[in-house]
Each structure stands twice: as structure tokens, then as C-alpha cells.
C-alpha atoms as a PDB file:
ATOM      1  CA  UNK A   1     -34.191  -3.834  13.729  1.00  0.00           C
ATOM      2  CA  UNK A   2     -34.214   0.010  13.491  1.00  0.00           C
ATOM      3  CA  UNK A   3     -34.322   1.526  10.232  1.00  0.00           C
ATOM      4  CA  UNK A   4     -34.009   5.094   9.653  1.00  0.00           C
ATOM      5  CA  UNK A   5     -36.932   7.300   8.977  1.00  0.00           C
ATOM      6  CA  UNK A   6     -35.604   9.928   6.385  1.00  0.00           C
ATOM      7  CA  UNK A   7     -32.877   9.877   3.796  1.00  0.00           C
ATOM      8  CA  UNK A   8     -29.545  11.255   4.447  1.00  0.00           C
ATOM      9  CA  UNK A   9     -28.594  14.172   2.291  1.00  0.00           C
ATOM     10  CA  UNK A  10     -26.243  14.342  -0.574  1.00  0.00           C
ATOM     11  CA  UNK A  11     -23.760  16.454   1.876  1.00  0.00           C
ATOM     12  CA  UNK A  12     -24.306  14.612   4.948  1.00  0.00           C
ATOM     13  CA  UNK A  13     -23.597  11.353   3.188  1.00  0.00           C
ATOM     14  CA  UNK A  14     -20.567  13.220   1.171  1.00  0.00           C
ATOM     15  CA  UNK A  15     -18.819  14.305   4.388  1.00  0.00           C
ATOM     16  CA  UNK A  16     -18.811  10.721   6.069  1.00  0.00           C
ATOM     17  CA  UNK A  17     -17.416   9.202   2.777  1.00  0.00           C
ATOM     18  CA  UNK A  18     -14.553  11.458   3.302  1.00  0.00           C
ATOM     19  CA  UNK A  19     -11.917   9.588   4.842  1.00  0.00           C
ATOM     20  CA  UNK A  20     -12.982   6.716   2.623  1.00  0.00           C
ATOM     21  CA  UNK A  21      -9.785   8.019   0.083  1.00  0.00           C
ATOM     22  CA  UNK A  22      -7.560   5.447  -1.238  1.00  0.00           C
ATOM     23  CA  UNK A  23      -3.963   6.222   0.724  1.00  0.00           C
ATOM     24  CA  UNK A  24      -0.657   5.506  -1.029  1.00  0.00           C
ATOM     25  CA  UNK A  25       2.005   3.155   0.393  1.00  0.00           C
ATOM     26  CA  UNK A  26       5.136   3.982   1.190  1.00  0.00           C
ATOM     27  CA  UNK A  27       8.176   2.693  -0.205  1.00  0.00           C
ATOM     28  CA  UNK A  28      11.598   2.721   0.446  1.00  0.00           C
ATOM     29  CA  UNK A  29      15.070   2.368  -2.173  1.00  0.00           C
ATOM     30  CA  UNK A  30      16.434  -0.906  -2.416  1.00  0.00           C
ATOM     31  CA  UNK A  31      20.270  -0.418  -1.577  1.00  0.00           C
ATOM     32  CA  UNK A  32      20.849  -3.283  -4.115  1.00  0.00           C
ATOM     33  CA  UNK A  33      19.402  -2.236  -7.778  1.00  0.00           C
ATOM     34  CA  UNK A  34      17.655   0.695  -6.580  1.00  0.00           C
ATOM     35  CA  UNK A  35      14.336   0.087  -7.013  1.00  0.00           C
ATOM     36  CA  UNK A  36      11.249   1.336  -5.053  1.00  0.00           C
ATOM     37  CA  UNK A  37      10.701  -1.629  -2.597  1.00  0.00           C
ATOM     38  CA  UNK A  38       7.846  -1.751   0.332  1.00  0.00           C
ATOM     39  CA  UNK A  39       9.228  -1.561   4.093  1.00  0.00           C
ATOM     40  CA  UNK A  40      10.992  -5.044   5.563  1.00  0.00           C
ATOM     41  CA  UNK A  41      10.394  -6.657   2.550  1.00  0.00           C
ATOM     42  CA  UNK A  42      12.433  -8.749   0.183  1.00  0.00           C
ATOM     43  CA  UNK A  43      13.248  -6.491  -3.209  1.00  0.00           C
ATOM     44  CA  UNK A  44      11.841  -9.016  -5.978  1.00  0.00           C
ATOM     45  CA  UNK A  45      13.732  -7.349  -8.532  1.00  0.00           C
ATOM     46  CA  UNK A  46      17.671  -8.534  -6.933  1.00  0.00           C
ATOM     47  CA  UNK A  47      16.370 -10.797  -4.253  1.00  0.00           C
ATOM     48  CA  UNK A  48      18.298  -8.578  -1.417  1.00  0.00           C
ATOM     49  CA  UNK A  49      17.648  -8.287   2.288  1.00  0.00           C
ATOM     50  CA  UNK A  50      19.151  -6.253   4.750  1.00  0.00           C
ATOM     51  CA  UNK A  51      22.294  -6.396   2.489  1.00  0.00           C
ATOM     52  CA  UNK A  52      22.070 -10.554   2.105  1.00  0.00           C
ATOM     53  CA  UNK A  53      20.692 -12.685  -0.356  1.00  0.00           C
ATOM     54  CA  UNK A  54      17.420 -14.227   0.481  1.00  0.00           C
ATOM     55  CA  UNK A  55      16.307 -15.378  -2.681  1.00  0.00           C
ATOM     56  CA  UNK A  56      17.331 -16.393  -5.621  1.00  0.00           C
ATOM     57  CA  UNK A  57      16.131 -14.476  -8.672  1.00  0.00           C
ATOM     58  CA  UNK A  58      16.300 -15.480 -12.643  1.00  0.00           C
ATOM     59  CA  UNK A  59      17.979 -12.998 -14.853  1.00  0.00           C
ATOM     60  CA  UNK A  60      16.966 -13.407 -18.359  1.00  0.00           C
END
């Protein structure tokens, strides 16, 4: 197994973590209630899909 013979440097090993960022998802308005909803997914605030009901959701 080969192992490497020197240490990496602070900036060597800093430049390869830098993609390693955390990216933010995007969302999308639910046409329902309005609230921020991911992509194809059912809004778990009204339930709402594509303008139908999917599921059914409590109201307190």
C-alpha cells in the first residue's frame, strides 16, 4: 500500500478542500399557501400537488 513520503502543505491541502462548500437547495413557491417548497415535491404545509390534493394535512 503506498503511503506518501512528505506532508501536504497547509495551501495545497486548503485548495483541494475547496469545492468541499456546503451548496444550498433550491426551492420553489407553493401555488397553494405560498410557502418555500423543494422541486416535485408534495408542500407539507397544505398537502398540494401539481394543483391536487395528495395528502391530507391536520390543521390545528
Amino acid at each position: 500500500m503506498p503511503n506518501p513520503k512528505r506532508r501536504h502543505s497547509k495551501a495545497r491541502t486548503a485548495k483541494r478542500r475547496a469545492h468541499d462548500h456546503l451548496i444550498k437547495k433550491s426551492t420553489s413557491l407553493c401555488p397553494q399557501c405560498g410557502v418555500d417548497v423543494m422541486p416535485h415535491r408534495v408542500c407539507k404545509d397544505c398537502g398540494y400537488y401539481k394543483g391536487r390534493e395528495v395528502i391530507e394535512v391536520e390543521t390545528e
